[in-house]
C-alpha atoms as a PDB file:
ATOM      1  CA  UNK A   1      93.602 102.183 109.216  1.00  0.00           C
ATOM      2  CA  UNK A   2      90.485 103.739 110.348  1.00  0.00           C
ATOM      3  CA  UNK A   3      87.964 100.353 109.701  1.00  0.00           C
ATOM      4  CA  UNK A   4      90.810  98.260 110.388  1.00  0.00           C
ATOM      5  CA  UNK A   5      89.893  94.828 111.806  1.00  0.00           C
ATOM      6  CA  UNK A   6      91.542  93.843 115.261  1.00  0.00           C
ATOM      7  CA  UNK A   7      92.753  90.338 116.253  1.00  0.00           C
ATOM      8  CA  UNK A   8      94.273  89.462 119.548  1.00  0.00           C
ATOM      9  CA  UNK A   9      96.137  86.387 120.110  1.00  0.00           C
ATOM     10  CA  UNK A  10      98.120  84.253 122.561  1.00  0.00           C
ATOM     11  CA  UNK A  11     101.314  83.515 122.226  1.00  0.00           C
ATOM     12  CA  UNK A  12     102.808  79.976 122.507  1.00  0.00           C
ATOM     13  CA  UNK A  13     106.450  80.088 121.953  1.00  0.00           C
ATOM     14  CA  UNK A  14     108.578  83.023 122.770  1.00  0.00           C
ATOM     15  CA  UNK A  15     108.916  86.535 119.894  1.00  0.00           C
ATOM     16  CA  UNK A  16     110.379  89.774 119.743  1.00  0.00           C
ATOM     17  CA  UNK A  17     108.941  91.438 117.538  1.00  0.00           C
ATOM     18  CA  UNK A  18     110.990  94.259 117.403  1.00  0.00           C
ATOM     19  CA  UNK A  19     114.242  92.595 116.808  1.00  0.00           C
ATOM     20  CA  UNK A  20     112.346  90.189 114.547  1.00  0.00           C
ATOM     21  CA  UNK A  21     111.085  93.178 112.305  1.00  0.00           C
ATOM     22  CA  UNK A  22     114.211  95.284 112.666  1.00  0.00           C
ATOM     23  CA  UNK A  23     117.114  93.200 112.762  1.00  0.00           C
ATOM     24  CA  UNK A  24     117.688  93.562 108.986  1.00  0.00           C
ATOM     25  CA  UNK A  25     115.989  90.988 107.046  1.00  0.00           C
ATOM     26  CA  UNK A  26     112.817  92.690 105.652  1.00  0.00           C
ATOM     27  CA  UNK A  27     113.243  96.976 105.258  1.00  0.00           C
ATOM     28  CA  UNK A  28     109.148  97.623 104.947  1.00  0.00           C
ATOM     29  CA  UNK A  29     108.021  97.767 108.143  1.00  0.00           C
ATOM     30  CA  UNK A  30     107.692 101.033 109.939  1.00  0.00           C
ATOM     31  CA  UNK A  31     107.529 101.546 113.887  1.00  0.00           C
ATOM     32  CA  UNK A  32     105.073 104.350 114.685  1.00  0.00           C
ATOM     33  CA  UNK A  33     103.583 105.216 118.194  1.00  0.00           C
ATOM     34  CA  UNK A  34     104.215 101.500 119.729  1.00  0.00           C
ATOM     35  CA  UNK A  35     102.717  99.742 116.659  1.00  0.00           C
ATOM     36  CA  UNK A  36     104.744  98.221 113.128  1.00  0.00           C
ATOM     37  CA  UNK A  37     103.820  98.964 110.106  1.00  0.00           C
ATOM     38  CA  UNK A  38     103.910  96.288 106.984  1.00  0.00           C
ATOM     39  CA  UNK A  39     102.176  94.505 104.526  1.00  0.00           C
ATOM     40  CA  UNK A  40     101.853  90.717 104.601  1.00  0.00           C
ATOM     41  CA  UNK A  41     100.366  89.328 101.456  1.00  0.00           C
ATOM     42  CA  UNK A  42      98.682  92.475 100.009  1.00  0.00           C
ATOM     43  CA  UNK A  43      97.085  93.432 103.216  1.00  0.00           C
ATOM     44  CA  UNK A  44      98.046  96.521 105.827  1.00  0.00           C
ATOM     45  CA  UNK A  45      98.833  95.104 108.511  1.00  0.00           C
ATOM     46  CA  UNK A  46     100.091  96.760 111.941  1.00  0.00           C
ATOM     47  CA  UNK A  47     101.525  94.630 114.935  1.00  0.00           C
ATOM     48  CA  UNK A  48     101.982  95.320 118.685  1.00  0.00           C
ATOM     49  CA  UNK A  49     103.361  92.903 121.086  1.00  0.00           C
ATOM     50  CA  UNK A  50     102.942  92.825 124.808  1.00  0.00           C
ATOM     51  CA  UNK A  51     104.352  89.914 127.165  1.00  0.00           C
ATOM     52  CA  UNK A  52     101.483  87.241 126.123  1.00  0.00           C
ATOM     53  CA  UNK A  53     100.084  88.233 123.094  1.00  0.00           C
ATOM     54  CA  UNK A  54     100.122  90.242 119.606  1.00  0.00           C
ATOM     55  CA  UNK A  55      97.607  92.749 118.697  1.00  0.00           C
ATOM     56  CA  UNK A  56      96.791  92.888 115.195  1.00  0.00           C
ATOM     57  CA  UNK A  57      95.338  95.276 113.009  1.00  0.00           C
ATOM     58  CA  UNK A  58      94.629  94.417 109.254  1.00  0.00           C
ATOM     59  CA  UNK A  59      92.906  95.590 105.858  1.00  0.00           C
ATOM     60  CA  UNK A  60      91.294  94.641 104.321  1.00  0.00           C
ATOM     61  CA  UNK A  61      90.957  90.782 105.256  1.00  0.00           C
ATOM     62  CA  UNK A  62      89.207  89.632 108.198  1.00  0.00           C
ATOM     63  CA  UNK A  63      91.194  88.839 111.296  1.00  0.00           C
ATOM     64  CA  UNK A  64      90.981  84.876 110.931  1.00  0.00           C
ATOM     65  CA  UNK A  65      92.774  85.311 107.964  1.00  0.00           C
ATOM     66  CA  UNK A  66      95.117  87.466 108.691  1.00  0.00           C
ATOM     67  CA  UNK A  67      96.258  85.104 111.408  1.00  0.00           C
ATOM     68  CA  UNK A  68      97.140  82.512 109.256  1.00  0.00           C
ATOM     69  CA  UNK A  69      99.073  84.801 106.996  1.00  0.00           C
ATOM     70  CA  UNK A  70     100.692  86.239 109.910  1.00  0.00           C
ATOM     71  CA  UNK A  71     101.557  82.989 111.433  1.00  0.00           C
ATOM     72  CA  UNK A  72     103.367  81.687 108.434  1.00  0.00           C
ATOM     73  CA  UNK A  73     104.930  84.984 107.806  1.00  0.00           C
ATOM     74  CA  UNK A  74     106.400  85.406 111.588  1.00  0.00           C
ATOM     75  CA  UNK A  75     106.927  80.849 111.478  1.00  0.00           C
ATOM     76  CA  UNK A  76     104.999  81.154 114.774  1.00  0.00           C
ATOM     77  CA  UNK A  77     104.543  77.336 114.273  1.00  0.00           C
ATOM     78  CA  UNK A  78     108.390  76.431 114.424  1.00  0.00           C
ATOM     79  CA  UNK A  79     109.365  75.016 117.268  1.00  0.00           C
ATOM     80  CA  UNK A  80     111.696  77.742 118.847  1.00  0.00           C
ATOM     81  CA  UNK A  81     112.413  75.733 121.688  1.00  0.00           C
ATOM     82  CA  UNK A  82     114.172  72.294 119.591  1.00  0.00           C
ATOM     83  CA  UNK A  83     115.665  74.907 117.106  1.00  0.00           C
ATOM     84  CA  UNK A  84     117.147  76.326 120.201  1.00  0.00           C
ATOM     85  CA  UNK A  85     118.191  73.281 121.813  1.00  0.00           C
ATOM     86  CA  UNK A  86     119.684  72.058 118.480  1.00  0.00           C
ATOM     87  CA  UNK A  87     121.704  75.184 117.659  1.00  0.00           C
ATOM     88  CA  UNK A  88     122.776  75.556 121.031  1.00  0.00           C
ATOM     89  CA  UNK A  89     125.792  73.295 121.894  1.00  0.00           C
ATOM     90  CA  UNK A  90     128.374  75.688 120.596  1.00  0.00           C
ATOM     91  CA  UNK A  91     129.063  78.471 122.989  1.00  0.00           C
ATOM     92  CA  UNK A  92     128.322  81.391 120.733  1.00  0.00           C
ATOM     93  CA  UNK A  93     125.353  80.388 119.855  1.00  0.00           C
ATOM     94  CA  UNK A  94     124.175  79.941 123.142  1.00  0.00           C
ATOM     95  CA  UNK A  95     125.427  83.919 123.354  1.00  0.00           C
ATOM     96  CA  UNK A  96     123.475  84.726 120.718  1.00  0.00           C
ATOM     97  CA  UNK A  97     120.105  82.675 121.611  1.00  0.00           C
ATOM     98  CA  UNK A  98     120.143  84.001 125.328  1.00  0.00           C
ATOM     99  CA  UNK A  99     120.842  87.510 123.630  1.00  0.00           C
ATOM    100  CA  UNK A 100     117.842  87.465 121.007  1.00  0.00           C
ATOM    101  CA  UNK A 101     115.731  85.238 122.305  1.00  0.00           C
ATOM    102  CA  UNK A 102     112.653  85.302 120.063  1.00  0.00           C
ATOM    103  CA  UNK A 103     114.223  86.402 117.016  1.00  0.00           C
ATOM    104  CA  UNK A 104     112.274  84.226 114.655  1.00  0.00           C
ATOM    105  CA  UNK A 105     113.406  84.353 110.483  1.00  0.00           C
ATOM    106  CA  UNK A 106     110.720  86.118 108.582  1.00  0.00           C
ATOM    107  CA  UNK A 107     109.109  83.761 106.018  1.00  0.00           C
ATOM    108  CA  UNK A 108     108.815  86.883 103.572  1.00  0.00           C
ATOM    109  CA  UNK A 109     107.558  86.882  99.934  1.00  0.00           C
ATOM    110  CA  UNK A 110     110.207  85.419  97.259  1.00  0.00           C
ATOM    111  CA  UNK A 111     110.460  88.899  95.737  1.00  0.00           C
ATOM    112  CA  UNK A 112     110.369  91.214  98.733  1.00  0.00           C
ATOM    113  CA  UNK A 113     113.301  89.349 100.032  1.00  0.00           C
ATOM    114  CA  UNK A 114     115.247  89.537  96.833  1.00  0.00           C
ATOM    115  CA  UNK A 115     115.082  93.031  96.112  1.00  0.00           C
ATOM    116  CA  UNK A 116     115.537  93.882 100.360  1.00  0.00           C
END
């Protein structure tokens, strides 16, 4: 990814990216040196999250659009926090939210997900 494009960008509701991208639901991403490594919509795309933000790196589209991909394929825009409070009246499932907090369902490609 030597003229790879770089995006930073805030984050408004709570990720893990790690557990997200390895907790089983999607097998292409690679962890290497602190960043993942993936494709989202026919575009190489590495990821690195610190506290507040994601770092991005993509080709060959441009950063603003890689953001929208990425934000549909990571459902950045759910809201975490009513899914949370909806889910969480059964005991378990509070277990489970206050254990992978940020977890967020991968909105993967129709095919990918079949064939994972």
């Amino acid at each position: 990814m030597d003229r790879a494009w770089l995006l930073r960008f805030p984050l408004a509701s709570p990720l893990d990216l790690v557990t997200t991208l390895e907790s089983g639901q999607a097998f292409r991403w690679r962890h290497l040196e602190g960043w993942h490594y993936g494709v989202i919509g026919g575009n190489l795309v590495a990821l690195r999250q610190d506290s507040s933000r994601l770092e991005v790196r993509s080709s060959p589209t441009p950063p603003e659009q890689i953001e929208v991909l990425l934000r549909d394929y990571l459902r950045l825009d759910d809201n975490l926090e009513a899914i949370y409070a909806c889910i969480g009246t059964d005991p378990r499932m509070r277990e489970a939210i206050a254990s992978y907090r940020g977890l967020r369902l991968l909105r993967q490609d129709p095919w990918e997900c079949l064939v994972s």
